[in-house]
Structure formats: C-alpha cells, structure tokens
C-alpha atoms as a PDB file:
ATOM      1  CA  UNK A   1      44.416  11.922 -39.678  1.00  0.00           C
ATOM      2  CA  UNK A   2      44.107  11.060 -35.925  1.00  0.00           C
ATOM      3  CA  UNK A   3      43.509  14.586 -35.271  1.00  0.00           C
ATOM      4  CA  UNK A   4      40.275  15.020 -38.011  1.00  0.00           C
ATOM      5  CA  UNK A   5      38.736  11.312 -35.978  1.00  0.00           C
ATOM      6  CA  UNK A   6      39.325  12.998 -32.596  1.00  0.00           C
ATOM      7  CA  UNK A   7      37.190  16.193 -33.913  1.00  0.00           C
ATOM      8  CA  UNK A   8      34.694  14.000 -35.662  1.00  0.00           C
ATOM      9  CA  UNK A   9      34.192  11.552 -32.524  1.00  0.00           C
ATOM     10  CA  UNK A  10      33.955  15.521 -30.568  1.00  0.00           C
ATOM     11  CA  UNK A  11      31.115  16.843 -33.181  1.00  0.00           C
ATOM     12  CA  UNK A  12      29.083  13.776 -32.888  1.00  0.00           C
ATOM     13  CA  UNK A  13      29.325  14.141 -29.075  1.00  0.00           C
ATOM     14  CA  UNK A  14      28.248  17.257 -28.795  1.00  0.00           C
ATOM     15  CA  UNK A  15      25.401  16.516 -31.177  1.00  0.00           C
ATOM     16  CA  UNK A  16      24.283  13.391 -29.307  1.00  0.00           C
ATOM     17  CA  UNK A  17      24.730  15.822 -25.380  1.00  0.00           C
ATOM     18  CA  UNK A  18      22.207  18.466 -27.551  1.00  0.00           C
ATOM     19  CA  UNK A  19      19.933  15.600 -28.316  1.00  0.00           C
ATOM     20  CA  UNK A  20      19.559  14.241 -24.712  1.00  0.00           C
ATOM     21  CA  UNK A  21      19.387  18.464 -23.661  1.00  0.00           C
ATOM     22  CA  UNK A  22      16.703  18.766 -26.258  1.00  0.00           C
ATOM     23  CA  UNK A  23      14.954  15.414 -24.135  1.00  0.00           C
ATOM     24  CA  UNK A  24      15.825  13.604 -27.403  1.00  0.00           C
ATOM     25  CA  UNK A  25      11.992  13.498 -28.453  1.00  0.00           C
ATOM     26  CA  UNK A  26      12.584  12.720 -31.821  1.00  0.00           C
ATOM     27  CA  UNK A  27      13.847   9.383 -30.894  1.00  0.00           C
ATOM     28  CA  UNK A  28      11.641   8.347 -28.921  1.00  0.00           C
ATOM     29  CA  UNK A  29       8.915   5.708 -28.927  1.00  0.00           C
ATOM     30  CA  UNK A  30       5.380   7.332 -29.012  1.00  0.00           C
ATOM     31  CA  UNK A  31       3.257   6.180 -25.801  1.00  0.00           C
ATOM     32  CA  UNK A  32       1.298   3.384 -25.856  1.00  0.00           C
ATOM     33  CA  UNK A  33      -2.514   3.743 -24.299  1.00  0.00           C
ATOM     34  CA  UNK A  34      -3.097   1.849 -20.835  1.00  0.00           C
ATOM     35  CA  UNK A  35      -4.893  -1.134 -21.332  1.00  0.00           C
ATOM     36  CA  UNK A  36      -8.656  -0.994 -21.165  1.00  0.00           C
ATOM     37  CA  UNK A  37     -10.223  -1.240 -17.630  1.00  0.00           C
ATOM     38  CA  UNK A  38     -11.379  -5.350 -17.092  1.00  0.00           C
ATOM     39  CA  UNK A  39     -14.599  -5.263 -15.891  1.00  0.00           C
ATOM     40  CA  UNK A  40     -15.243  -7.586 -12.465  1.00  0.00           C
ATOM     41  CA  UNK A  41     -16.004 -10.796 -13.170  1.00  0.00           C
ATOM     42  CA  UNK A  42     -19.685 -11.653 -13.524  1.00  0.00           C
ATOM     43  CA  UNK A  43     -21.503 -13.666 -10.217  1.00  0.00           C
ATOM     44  CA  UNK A  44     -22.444 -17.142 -10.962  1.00  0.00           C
ATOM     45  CA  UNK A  45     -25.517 -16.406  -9.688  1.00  0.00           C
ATOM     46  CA  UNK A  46     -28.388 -14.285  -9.705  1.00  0.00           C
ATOM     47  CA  UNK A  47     -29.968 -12.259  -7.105  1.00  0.00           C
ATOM     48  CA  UNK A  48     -32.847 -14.615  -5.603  1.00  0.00           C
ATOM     49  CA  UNK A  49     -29.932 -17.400  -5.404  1.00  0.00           C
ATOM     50  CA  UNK A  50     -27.673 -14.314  -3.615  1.00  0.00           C
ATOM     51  CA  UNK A  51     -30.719 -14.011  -1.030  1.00  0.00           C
ATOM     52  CA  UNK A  52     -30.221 -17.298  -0.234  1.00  0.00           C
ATOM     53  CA  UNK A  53     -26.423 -17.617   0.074  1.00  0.00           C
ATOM     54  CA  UNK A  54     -27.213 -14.654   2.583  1.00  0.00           C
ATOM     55  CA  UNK A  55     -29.688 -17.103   4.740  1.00  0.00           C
ATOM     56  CA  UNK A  56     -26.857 -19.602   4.872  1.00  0.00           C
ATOM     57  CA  UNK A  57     -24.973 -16.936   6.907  1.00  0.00           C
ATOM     58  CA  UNK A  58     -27.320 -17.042   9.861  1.00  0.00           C
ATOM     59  CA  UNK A  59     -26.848 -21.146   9.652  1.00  0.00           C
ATOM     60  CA  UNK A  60     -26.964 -23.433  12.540  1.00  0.00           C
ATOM     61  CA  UNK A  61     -23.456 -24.393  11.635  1.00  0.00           C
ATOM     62  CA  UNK A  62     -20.716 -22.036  12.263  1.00  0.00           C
ATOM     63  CA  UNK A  63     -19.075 -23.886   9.157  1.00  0.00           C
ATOM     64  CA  UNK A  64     -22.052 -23.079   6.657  1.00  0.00           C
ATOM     65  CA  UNK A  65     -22.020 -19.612   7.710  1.00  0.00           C
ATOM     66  CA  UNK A  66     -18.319 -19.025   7.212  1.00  0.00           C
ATOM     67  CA  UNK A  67     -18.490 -20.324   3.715  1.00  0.00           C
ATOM     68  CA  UNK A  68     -21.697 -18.206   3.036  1.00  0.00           C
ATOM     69  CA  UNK A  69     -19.548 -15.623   4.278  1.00  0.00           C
ATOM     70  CA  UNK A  70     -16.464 -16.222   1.900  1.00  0.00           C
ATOM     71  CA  UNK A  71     -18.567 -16.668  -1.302  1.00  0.00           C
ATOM     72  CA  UNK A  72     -20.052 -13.087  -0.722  1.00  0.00           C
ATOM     73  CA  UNK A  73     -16.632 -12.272  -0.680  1.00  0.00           C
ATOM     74  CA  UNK A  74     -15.296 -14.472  -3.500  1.00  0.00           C
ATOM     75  CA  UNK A  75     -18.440 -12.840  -5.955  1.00  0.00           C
ATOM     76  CA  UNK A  76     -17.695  -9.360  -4.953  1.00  0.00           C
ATOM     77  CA  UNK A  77     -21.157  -8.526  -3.678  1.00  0.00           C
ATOM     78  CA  UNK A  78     -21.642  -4.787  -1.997  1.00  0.00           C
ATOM     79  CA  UNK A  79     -23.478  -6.803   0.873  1.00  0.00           C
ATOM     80  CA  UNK A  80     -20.317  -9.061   1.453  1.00  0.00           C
ATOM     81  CA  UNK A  81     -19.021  -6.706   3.858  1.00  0.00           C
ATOM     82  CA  UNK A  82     -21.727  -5.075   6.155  1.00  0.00           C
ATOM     83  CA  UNK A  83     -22.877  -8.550   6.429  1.00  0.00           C
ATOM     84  CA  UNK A  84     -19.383  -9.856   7.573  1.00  0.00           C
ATOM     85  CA  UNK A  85     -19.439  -6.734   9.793  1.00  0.00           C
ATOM     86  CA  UNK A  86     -23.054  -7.775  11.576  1.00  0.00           C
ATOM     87  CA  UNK A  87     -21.501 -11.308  11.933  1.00  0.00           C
ATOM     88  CA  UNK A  88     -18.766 -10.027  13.535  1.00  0.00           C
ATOM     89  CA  UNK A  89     -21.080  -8.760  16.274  1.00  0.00           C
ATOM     90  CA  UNK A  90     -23.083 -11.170  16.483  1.00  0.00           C
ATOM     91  CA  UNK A  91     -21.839 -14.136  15.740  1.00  0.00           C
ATOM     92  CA  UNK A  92     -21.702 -16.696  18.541  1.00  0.00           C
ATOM     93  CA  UNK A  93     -18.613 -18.179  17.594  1.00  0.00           C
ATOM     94  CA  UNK A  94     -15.194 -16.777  18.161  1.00  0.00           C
ATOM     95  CA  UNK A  95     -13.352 -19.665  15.475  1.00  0.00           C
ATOM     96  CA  UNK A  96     -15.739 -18.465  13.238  1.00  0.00           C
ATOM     97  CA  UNK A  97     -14.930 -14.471  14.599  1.00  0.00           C
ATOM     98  CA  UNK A  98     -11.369 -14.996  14.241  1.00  0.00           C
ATOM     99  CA  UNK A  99     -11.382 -16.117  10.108  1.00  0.00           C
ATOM    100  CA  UNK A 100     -14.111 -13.173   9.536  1.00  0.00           C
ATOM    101  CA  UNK A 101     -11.058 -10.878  10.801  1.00  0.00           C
ATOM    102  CA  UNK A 102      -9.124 -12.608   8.719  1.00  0.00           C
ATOM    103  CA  UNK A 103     -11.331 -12.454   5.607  1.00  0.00           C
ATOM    104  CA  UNK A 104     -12.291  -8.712   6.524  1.00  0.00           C
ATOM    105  CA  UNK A 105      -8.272  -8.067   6.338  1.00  0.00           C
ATOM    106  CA  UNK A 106      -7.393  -9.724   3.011  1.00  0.00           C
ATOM    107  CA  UNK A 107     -10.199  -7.678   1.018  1.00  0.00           C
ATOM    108  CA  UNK A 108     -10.138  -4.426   2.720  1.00  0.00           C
ATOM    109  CA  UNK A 109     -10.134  -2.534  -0.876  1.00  0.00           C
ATOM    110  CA  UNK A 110     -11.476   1.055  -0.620  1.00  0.00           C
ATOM    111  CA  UNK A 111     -13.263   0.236   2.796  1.00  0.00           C
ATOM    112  CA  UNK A 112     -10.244  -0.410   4.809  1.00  0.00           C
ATOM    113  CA  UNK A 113     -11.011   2.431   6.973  1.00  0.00           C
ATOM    114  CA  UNK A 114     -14.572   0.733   7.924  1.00  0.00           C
ATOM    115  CA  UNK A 115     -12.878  -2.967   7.899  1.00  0.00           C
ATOM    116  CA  UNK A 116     -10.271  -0.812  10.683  1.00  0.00           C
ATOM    117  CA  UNK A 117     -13.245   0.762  12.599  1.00  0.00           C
ATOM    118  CA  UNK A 118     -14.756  -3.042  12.786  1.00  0.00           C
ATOM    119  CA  UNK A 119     -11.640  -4.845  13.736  1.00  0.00           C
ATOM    120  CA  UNK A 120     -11.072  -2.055  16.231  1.00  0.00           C
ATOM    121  CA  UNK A 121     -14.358  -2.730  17.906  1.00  0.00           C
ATOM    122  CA  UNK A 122     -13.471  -6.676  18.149  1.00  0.00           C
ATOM    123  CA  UNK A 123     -11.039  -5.685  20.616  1.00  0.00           C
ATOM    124  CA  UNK A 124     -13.694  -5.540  23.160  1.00  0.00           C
ATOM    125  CA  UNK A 125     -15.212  -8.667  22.410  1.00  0.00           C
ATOM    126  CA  UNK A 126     -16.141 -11.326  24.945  1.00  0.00           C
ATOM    127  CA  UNK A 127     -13.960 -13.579  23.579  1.00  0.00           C
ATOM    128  CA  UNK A 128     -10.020 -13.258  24.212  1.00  0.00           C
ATOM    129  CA  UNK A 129      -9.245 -15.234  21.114  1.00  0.00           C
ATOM    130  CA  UNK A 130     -10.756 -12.757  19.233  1.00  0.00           C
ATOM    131  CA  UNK A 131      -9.269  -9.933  20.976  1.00  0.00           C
ATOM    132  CA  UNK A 132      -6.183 -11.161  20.231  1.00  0.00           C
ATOM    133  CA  UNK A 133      -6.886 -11.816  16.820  1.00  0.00           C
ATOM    134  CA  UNK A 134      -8.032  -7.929  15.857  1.00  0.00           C
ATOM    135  CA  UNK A 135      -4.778  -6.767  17.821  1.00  0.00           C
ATOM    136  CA  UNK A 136      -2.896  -8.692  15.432  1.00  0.00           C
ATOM    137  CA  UNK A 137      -4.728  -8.190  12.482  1.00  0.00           C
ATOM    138  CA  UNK A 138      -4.540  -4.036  13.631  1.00  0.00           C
ATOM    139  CA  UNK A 139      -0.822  -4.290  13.737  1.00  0.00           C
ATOM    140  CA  UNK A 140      -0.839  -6.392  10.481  1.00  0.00           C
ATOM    141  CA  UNK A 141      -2.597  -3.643   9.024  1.00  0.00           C
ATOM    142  CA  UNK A 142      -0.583  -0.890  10.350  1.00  0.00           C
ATOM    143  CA  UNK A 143      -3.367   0.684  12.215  1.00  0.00           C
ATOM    144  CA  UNK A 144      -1.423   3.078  14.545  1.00  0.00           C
ATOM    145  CA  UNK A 145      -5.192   5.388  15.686  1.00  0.00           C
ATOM    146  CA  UNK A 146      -5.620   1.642  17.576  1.00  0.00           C
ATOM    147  CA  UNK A 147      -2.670   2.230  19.756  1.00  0.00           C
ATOM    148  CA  UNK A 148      -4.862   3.683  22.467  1.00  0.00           C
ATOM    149  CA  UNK A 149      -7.145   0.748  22.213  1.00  0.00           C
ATOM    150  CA  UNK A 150      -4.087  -1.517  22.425  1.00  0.00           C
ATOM    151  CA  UNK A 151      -3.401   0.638  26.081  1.00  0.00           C
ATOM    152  CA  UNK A 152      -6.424   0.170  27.642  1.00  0.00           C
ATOM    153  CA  UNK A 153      -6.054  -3.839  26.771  1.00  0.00           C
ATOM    154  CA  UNK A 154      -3.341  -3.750  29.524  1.00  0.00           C
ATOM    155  CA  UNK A 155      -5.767  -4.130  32.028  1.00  0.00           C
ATOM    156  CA  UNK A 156      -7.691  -6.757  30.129  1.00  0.00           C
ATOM    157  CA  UNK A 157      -8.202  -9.899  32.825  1.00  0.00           C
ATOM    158  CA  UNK A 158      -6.414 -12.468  30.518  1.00  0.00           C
ATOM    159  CA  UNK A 159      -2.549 -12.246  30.426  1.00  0.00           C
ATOM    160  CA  UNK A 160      -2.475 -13.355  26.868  1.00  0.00           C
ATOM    161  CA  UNK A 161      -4.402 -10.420  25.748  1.00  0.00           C
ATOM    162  CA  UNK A 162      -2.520  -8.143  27.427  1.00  0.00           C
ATOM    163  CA  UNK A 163       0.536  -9.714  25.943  1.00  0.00           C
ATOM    164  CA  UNK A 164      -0.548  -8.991  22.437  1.00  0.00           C
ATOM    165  CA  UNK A 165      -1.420  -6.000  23.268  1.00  0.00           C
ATOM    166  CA  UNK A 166       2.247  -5.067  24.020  1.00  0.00           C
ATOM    167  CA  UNK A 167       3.241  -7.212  21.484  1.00  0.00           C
ATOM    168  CA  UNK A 168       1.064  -4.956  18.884  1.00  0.00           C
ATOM    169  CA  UNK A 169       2.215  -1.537  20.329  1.00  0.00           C
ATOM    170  CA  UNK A 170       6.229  -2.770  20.201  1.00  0.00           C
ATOM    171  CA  UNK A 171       5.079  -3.725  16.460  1.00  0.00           C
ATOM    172  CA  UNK A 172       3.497  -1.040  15.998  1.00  0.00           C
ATOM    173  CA  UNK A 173       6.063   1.814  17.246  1.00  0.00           C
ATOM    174  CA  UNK A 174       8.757   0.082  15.113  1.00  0.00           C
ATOM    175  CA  UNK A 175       6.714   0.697  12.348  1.00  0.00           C
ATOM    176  CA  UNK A 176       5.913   4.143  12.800  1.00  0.00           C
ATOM    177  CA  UNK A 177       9.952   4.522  13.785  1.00  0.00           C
ATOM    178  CA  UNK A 178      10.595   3.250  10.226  1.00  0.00           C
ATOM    179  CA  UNK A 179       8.300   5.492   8.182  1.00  0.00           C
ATOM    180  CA  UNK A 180       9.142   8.509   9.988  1.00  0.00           C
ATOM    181  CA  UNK A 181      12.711   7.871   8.709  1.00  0.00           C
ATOM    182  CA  UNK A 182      11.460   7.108   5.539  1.00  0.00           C
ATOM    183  CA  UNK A 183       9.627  10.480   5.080  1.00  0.00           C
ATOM    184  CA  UNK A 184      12.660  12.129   5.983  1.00  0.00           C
ATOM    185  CA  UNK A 185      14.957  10.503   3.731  1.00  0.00           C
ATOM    186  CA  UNK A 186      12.280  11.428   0.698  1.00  0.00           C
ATOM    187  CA  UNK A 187      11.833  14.558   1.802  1.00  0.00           C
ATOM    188  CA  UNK A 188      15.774  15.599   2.346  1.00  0.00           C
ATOM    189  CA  UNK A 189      16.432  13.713  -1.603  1.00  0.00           C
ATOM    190  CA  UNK A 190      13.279  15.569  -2.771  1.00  0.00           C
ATOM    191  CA  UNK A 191      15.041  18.905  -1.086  1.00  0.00           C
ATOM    192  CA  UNK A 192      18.395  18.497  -3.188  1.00  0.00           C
ATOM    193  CA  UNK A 193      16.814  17.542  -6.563  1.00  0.00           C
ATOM    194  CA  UNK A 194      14.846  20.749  -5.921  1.00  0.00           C
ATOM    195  CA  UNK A 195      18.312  22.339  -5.289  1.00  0.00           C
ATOM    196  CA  UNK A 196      20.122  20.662  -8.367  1.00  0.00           C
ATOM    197  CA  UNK A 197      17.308  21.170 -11.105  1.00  0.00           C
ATOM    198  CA  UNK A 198      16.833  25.143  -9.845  1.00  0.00           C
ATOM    199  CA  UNK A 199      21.453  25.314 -10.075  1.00  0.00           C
ATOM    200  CA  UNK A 200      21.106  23.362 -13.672  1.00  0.00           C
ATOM    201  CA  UNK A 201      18.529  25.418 -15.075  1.00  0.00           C
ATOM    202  CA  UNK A 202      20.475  28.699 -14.977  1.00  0.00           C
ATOM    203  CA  UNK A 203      23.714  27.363 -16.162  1.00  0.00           C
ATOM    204  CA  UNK A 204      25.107  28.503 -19.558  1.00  0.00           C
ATOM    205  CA  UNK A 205      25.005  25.873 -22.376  1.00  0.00           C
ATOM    206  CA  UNK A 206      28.812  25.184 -22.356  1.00  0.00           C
ATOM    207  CA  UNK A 207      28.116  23.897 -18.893  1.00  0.00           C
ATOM    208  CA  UNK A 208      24.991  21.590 -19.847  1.00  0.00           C
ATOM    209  CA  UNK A 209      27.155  20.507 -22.841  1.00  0.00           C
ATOM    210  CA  UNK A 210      30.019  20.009 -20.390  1.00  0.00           C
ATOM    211  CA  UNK A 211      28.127  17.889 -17.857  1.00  0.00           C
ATOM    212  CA  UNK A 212      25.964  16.012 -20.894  1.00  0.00           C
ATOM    213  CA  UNK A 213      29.362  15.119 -21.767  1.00  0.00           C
ATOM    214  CA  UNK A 214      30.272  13.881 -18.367  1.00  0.00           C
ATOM    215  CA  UNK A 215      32.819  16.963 -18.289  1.00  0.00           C
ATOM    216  CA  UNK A 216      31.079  17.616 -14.361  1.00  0.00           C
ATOM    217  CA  UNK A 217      28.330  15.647 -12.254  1.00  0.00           C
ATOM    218  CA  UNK A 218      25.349  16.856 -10.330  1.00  0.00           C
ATOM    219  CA  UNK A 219      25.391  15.486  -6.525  1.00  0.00           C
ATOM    220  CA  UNK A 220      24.082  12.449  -7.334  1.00  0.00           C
ATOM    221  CA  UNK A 221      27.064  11.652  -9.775  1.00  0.00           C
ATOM    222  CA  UNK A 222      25.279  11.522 -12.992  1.00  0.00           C
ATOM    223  CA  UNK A 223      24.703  14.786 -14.434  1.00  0.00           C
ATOM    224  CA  UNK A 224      20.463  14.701 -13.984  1.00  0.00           C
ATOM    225  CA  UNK A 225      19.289  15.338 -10.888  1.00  0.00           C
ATOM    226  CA  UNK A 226      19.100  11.837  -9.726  1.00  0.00           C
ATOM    227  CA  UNK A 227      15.603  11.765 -12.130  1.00  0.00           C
END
C-alpha cells in the first residue's frame, strides 16, 4: 500500500513541476488594468487672480514674495518655475534665495535638469549663504556635472564656502563610489542569469522535471534563474 502512496504523491509531483514548466497559466489570476490616470487637481483660482499672485512675487516684503512663490508651486502653474528661476537672480534677498533653492529642489519633476542648471548658477552668487545653500542642495541632489563648480569654490574668499565645497565633493565622490559598485553588482547578476536561462533552456525535460522537483538548483539555489 505504502508503495502505490509513494507513486501517487510521485505522479502528482511531476504533474504539479509540468505545471510550473508550462508557467502554470491556467491557474493564474487574469491581470487587472492600472488604475485610471488622476488628473491634477484643479487651481482655486482663475487666471486674472494667477496674474496677481504673480505681482505679489515682486513684493516689497521678502515674506509676501516667498509665499507668492510657494502657491505657484502648491497650484502647479507652468509659470511657477521660470518665475522662481528669475527670483533666484534677482531677488535681493539671500533668506528668501536660500528657501527658493529649497522649494526649486523638492518639486524638481521633469525639469530637474533646468532646476540643476539654476542651482548651479547660485553658486556664484553674491551671497555666501546662498552659495552654500546650492552646494548642498547639488550634493542633495546628486548632481556630480557640479563637481567642477564645487573646485573652483576653493578659492572662494569665505572659508565657509570653501568648506562646503569640500564637504559637497567628499559627498559627492562617496556617492558616485557607491553607484559604480552598484552597476557592477547588477551587471555581474544580470551576466549569470543570462548564463543560467541560456544552460536551462537546452536541457532535456528529465532535467527541468528534475530541478522543478528540487532534484538540482541553478546558482542561485532555487532552480529559476534567480527571476
């Protein structure tokens, strides 16, 4: 009797290890849709009230315009940025200089590398506190095409900028350390799958039964290619 369970338990095996060869479609779940695309919010308000949140930016007081600023932002208007951008020149006030980076950071989107080019250019600015503040918002950002900016900022006449900028560049070169050993850890495990799935697809079936059924293991230990 023992011996007719032990080949039962083996048929069903074998069935379930051609199942999972087979990708086991017919089990599974048919694919949901993605969820429709939300549209942005709507503004509050409408474009002669916009024109005049855009006067408030050119205030008198550095904390009008800086609000003006962030409710550009906070409605999503396509003048938000190049506005933020002529501040940022222009401005008189490096406080107020120094949260534009800030704002310009947070809501890079699809224009990061314009918000970059920007923050790169407030390197040079008259003010060191908002040197330093694009140096660190650069390295926040991972921005390693500033490094030569960051070099020539050794020579800048206030020690505290040209401590950030070594500060920035140590940042910096760790970072680029890291991802360079990322890409070649990816790139090695993409080399093996490679490898394993181009060995697996010209073995016989006994074999593909045999490692379905945990009989032998792939490199990674589990019979699939690490997939």
């Amino acid at each position: 009797m023992k011996y007719y369970v032990a080949v039962l338990v083996l048929i069903v095996a074998i069935i379930a290890a051609v199942m999972r060869l087979n990708g086991g479609s017919s089990a599974s779940a048919p694919k949901l849709p993605p969820p429709p695309v939300q549209p942005p919010p709507a503004p509050i308000i409408d474009p002669a009230q916009e024109a005049r949140v855009i006067n408030s930016t050119k205030d008198e007081n550095p904390d009008v315009r800086w609000n003006a600023a962030l409710f550009l932002v906070n409605m999503r208007s396509p003048r938000a940025k190049p506005i933020i951008f002529w501040m940022l020149h222009n401005d008189q006030d490096p406080d107020l200089k120094v949260k534009l980076i800030g704002l310009l950071a947070r809501n890079a989107g699809p224009d990061a590398p314009e918000v970059l080019r920007q923050i790169e250019s407030a390197v040079h600015d008259p003010s060191a506190k908002v040197r330093i503040a694009a140096m660190k918002t650069l390295d926040d950002m991972g921005d390693f095409a500033a490094s030569p900016l960051l070099t020539k900022s050794l020579t800048d006449q206030n020690a505290n900028v040209r401590r950030q900028a070594l500060l920035s560049l140590n940042d910096l070169q760790s970072k680029w350390n890291a991802k360079v050993i990322a890409d070649m850890k990816a790139q090695e495990k993409a080399a093996l799958e490679a490898a394993c799935r181009e060995r697996l697809a010209d073995e016989p079936l006994w074999q593909k039964l045999a490692r379905a059924l945990g009989f032998t293991e792939d490199h990674n230990g589990n019979g699939n290619c690490g997939n």
